[in-house]
C-alpha atoms as a PDB file:
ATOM      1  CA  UNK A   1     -43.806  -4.160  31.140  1.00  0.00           C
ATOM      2  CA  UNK A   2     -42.316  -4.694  28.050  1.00  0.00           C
ATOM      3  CA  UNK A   3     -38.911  -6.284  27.982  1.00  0.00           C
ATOM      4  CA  UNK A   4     -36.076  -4.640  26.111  1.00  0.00           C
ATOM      5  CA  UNK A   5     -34.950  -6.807  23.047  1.00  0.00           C
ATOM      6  CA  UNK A   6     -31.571  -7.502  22.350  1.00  0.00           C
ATOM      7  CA  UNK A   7     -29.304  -7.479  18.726  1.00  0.00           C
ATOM      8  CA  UNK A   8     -30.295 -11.602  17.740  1.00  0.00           C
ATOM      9  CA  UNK A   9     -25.840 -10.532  16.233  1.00  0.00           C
ATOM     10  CA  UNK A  10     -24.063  -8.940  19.264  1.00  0.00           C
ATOM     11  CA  UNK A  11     -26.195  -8.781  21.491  1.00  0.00           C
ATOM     12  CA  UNK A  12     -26.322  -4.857  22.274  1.00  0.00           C
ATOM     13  CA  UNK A  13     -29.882  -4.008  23.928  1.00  0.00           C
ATOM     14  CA  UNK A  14     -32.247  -2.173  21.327  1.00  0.00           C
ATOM     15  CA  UNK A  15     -33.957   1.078  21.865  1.00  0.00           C
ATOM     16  CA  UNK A  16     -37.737   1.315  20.994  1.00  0.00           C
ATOM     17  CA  UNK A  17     -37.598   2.163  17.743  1.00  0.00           C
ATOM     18  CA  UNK A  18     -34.641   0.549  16.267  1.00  0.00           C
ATOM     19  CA  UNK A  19     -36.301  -2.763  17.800  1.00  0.00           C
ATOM     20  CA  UNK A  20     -40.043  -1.854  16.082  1.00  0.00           C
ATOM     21  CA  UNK A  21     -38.109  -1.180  12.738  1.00  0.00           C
ATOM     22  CA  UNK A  22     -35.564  -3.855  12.225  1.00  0.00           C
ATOM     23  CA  UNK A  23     -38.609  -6.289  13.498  1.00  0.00           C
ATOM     24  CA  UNK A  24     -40.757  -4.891  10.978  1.00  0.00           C
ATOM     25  CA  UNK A  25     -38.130  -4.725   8.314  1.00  0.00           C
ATOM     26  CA  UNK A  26     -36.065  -7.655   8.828  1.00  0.00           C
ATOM     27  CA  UNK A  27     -38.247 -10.263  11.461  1.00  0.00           C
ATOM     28  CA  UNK A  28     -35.632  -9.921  13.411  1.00  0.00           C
ATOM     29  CA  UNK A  29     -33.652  -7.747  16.292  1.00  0.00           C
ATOM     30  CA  UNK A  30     -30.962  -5.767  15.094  1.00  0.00           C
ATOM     31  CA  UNK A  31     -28.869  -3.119  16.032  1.00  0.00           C
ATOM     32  CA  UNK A  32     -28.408  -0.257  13.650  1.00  0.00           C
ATOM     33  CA  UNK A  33     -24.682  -1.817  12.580  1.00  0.00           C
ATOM     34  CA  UNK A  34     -26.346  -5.686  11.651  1.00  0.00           C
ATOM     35  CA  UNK A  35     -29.086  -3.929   9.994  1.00  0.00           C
ATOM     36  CA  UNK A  36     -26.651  -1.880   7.810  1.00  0.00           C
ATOM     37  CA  UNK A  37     -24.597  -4.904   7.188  1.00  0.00           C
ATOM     38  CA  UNK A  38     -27.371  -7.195   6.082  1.00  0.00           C
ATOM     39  CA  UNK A  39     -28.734  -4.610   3.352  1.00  0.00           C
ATOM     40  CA  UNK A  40     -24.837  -4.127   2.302  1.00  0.00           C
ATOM     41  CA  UNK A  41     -25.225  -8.045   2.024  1.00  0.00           C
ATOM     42  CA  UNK A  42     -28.395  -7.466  -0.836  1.00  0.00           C
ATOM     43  CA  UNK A  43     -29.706 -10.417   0.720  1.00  0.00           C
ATOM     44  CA  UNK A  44     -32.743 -11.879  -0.095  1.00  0.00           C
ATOM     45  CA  UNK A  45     -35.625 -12.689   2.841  1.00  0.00           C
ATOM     46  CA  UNK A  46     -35.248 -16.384   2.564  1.00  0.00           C
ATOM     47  CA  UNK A  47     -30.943 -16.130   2.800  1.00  0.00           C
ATOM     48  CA  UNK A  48     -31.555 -13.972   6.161  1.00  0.00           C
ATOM     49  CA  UNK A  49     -33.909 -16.720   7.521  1.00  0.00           C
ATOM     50  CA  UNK A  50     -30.887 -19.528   6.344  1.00  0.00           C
ATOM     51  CA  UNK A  51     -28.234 -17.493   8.068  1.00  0.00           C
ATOM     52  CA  UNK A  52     -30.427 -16.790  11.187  1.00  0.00           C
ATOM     53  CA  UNK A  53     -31.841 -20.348  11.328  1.00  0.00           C
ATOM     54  CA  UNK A  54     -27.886 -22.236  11.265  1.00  0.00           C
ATOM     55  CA  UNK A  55     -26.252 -19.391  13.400  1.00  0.00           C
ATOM     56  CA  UNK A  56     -29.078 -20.649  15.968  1.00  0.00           C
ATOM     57  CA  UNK A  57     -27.628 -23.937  15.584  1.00  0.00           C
ATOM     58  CA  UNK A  58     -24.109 -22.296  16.409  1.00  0.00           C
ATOM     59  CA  UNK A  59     -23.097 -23.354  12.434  1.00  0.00           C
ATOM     60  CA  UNK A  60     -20.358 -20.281  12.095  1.00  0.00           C
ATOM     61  CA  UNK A  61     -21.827 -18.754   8.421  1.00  0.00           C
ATOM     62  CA  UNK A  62     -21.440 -15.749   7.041  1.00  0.00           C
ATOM     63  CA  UNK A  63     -23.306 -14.191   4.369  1.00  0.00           C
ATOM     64  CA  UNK A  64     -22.030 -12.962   1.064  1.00  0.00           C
ATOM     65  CA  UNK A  65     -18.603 -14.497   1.453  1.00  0.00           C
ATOM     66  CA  UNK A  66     -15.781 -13.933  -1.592  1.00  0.00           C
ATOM     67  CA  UNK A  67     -13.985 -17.394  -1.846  1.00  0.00           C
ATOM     68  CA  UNK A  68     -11.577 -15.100  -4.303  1.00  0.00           C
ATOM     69  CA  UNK A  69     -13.316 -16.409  -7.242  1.00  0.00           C
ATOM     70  CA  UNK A  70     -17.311 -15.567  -6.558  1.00  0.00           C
ATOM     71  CA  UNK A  71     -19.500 -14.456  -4.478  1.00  0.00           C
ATOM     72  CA  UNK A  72     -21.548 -16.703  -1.810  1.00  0.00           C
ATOM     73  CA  UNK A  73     -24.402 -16.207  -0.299  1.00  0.00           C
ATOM     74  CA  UNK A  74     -23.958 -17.781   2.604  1.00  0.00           C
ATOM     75  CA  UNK A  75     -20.920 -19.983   3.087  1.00  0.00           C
ATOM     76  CA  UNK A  76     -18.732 -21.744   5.574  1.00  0.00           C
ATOM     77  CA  UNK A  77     -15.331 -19.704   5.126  1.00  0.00           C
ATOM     78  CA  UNK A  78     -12.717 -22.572   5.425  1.00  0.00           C
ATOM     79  CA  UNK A  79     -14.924 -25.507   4.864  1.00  0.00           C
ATOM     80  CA  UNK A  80     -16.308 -24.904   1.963  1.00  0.00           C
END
């Protein structure tokens, strides 16, 4: 039996298909909101992997942050 996946961002359980897709699409499960908001980012496969890799180390980034002046692809808001 086949365990039900859950959003690697919130945490919300995934249906069937929105798990297969976002797997296939992304590498990674995602609700339909964190999908949405990672291809509103225009990130790159190698920035997702970044962002996924240091929120796993509980690092709080966030991608494509405006410090006011430019745009950041991933950043530390407040430490940076």
């Amino acid at each position: 039996m086949k365990t039900a996946l859950r959003c690697k961002e919130c945490g919300k359980y995934l249906t069937g298909g929105v798990e297969e897709f976002s797997l296939d699409v992304y590498g990674y499960p995602l609700c339909l909101r964190h999908q949405a908001l990672i291809v509103d980012s225009g990130s790159g496969q190698q920035t997702i992997d970044l962002y996924f890799a240091l929120k796993s180390e509980k690092i709080p980034v966030v991608l494509e942050y405006w410090d006011g002046q430019r745009q950041v692809d991933i950043a530390l808001p407040g430490k940076l």
